[in-house]
PDB file of N, CA and C in Angstrom:
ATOM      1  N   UNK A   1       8.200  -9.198  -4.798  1.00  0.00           N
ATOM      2  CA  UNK A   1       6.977  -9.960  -4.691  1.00  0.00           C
ATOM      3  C   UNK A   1       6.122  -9.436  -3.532  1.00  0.00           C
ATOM      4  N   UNK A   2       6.553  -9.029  -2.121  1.00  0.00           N
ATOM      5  CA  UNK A   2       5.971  -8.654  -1.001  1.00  0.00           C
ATOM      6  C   UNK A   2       5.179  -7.431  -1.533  1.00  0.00           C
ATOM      7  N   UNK A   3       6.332  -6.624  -1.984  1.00  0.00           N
ATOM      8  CA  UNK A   3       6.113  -5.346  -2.316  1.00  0.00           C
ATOM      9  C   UNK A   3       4.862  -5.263  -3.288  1.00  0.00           C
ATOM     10  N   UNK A   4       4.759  -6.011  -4.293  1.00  0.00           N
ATOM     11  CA  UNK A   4       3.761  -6.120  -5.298  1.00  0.00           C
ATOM     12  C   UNK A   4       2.280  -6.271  -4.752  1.00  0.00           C
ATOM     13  N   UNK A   5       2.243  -7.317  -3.801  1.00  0.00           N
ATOM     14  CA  UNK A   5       1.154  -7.436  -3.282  1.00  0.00           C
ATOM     15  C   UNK A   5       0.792  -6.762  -1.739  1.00  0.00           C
ATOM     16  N   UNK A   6       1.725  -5.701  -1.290  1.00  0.00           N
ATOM     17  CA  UNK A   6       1.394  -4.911  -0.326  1.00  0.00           C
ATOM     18  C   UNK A   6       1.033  -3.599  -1.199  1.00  0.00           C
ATOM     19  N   UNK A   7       1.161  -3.160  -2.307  1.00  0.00           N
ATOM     20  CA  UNK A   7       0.351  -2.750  -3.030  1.00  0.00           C
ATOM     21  C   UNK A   7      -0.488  -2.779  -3.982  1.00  0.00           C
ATOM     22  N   UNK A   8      -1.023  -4.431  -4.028  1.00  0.00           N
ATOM     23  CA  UNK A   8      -2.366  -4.287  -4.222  1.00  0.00           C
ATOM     24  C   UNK A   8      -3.109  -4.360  -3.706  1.00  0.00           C
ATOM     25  N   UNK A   9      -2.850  -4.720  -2.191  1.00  0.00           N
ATOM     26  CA  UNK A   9      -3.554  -4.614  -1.350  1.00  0.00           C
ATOM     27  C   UNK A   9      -4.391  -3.183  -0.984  1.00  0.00           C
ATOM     28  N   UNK A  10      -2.978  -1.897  -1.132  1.00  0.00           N
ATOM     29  CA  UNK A  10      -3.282  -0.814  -0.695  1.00  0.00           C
ATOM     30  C   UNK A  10      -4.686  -0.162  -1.767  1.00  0.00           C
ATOM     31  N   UNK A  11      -4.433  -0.426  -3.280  1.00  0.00           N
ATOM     32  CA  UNK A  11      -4.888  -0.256  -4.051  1.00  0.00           C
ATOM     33  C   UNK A  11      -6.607  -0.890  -3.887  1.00  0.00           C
ATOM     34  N   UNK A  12      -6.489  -1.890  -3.286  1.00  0.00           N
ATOM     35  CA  UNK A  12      -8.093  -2.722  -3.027  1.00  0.00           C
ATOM     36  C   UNK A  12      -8.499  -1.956  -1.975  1.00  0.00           C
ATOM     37  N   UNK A  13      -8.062  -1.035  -0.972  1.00  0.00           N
ATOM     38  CA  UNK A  13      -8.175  -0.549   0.180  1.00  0.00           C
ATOM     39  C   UNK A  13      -8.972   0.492  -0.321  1.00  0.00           C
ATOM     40  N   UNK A  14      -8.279   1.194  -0.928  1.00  0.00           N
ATOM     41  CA  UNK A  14      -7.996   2.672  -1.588  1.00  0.00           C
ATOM     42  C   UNK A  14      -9.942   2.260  -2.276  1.00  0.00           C
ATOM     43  N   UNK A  15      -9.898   1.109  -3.089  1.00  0.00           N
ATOM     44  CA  UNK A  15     -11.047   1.022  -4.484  1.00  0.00           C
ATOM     45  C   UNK A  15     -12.597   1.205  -3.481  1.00  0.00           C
ATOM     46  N   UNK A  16     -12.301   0.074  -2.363  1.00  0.00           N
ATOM     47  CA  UNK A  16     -12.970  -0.469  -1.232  1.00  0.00           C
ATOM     48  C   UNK A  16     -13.823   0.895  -0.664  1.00  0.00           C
ATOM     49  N   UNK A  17     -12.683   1.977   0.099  1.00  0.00           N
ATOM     50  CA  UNK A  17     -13.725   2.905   0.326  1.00  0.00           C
ATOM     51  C   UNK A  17     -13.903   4.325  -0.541  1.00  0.00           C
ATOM     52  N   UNK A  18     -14.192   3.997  -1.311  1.00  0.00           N
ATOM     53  CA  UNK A  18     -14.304   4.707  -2.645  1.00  0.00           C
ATOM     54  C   UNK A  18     -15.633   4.409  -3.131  1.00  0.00           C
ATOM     55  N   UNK A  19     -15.841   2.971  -3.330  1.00  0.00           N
ATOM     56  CA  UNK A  19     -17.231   2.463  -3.650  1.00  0.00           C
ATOM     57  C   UNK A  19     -18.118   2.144  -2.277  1.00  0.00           C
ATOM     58  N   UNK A  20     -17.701   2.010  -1.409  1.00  0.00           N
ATOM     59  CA  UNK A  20     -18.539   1.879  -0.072  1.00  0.00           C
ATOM     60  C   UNK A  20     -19.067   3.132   0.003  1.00  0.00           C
ATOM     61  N   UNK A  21     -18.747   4.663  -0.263  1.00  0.00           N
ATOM     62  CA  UNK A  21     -19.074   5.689  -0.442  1.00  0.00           C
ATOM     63  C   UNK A  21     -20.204   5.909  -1.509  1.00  0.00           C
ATOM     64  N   UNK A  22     -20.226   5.013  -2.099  1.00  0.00           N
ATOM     65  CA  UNK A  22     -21.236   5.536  -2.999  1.00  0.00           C
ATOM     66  C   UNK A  22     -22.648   5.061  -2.731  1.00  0.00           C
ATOM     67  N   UNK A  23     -23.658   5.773  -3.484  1.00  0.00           N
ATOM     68  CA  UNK A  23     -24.998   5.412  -3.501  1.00  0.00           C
ATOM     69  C   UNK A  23     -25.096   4.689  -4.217  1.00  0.00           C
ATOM     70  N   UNK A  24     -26.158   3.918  -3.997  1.00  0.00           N
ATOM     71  CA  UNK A  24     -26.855   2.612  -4.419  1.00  0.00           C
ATOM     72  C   UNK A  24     -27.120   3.354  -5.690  1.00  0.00           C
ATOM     73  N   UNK A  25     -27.826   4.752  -6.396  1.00  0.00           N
ATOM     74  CA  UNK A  25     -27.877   5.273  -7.921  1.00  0.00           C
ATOM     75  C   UNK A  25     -26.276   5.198  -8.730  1.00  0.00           C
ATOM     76  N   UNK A  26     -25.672   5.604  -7.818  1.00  0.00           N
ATOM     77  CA  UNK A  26     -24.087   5.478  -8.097  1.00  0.00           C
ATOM     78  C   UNK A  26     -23.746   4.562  -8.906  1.00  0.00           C
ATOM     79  N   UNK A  27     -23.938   3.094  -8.107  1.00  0.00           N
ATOM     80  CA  UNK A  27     -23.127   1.748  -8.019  1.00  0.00           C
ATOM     81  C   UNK A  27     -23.864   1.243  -9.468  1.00  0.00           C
ATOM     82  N   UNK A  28     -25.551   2.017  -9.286  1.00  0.00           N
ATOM     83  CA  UNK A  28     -26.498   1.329 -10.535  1.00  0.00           C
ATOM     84  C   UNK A  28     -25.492   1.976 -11.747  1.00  0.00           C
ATOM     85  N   UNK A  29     -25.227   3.262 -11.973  1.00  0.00           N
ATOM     86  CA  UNK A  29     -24.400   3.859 -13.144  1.00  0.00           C
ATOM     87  C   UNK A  29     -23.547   3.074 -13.416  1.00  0.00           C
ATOM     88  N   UNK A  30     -22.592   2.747 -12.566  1.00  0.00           N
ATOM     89  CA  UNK A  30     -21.488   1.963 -13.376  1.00  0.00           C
ATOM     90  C   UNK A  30     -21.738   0.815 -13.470  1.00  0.00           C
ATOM     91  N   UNK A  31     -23.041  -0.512 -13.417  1.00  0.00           N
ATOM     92  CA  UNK A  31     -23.365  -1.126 -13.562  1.00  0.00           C
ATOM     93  C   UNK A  31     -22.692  -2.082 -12.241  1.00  0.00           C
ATOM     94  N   UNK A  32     -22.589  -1.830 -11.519  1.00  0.00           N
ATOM     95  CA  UNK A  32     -22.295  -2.762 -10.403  1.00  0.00           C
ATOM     96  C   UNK A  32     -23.551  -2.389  -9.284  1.00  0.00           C
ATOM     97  N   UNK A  33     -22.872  -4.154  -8.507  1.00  0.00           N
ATOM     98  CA  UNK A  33     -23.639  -3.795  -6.939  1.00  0.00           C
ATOM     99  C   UNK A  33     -22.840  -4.295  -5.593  1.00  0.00           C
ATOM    100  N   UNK A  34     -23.425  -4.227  -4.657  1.00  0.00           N
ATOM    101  CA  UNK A  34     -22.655  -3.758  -3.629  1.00  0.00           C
ATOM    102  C   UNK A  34     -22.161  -5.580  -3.194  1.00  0.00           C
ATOM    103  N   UNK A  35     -22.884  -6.564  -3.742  1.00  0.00           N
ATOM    104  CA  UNK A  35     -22.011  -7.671  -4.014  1.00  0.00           C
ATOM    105  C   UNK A  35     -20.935  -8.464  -4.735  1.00  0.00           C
ATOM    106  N   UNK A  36     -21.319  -7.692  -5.842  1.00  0.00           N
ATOM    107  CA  UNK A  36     -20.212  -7.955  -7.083  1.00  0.00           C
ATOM    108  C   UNK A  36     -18.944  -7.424  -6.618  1.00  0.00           C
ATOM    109  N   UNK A  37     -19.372  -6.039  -5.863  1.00  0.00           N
ATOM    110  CA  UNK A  37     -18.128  -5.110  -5.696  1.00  0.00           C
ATOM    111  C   UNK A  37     -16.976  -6.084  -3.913  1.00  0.00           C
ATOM    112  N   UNK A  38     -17.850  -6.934  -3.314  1.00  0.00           N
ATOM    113  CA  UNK A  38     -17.298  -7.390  -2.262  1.00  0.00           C
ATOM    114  C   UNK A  38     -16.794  -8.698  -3.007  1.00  0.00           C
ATOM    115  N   UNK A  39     -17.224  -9.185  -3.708  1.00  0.00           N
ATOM    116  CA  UNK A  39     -16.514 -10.318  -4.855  1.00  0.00           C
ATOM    117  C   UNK A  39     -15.548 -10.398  -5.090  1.00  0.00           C
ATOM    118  N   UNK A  40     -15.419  -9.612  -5.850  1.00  0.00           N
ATOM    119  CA  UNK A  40     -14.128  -8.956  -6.252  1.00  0.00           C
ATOM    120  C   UNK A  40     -13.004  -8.176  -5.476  1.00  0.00           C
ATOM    121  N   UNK A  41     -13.382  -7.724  -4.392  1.00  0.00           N
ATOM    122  CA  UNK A  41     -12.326  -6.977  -3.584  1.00  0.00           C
ATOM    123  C   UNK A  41     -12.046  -8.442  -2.628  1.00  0.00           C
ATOM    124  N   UNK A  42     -12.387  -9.526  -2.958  1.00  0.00           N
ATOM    125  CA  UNK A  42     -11.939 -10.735  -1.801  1.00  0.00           C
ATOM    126  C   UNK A  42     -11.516 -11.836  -2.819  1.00  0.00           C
ATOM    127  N   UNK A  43     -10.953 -11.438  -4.629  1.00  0.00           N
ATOM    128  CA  UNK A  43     -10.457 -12.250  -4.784  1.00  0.00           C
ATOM    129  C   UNK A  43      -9.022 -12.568  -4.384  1.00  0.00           C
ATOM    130  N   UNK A  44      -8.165 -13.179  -4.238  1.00  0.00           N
ATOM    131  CA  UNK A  44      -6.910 -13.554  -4.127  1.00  0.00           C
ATOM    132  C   UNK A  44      -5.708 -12.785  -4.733  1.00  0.00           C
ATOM    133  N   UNK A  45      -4.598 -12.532  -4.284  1.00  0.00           N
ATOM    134  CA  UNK A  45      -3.474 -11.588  -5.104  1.00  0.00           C
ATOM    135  C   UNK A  45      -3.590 -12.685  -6.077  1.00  0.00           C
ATOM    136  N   UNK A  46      -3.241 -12.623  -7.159  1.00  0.00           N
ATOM    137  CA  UNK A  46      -2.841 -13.824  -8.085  1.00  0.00           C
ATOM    138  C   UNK A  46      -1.088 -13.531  -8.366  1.00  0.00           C
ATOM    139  N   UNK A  47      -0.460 -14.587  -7.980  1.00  0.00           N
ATOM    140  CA  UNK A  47       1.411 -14.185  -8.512  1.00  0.00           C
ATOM    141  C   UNK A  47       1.175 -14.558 -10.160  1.00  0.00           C
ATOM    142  N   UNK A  48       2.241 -13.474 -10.023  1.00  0.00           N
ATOM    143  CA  UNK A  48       2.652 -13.848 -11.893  1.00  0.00           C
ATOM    144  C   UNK A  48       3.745 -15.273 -12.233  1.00  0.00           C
TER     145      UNK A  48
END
């Protein structure tokens, strides 16, 4: 269980500056924005 969510954590880390890297034309391509994308990187681990 630790383990599971110390890597999704790493994985949100990893997504985090990946898209912080990108340009605002970037973020428009894949149809996101730079709020949606902080949304989502601050939802909750969810347990199974």
């Amino acid at each position: 269980m630790l383990v599971d969510i110390m890597r999704i954590r790493r994985e949100r880390s990893r997504a985090w500056y990946q898209l912080a890297a990108m340009t605002e034309r970037e973020l428009q391509d894949c149809g996101m924005t730079r709020s949606e994308i902080a949304y989502e990187l601050k939802k909750p681990i969810r347990r199974k």
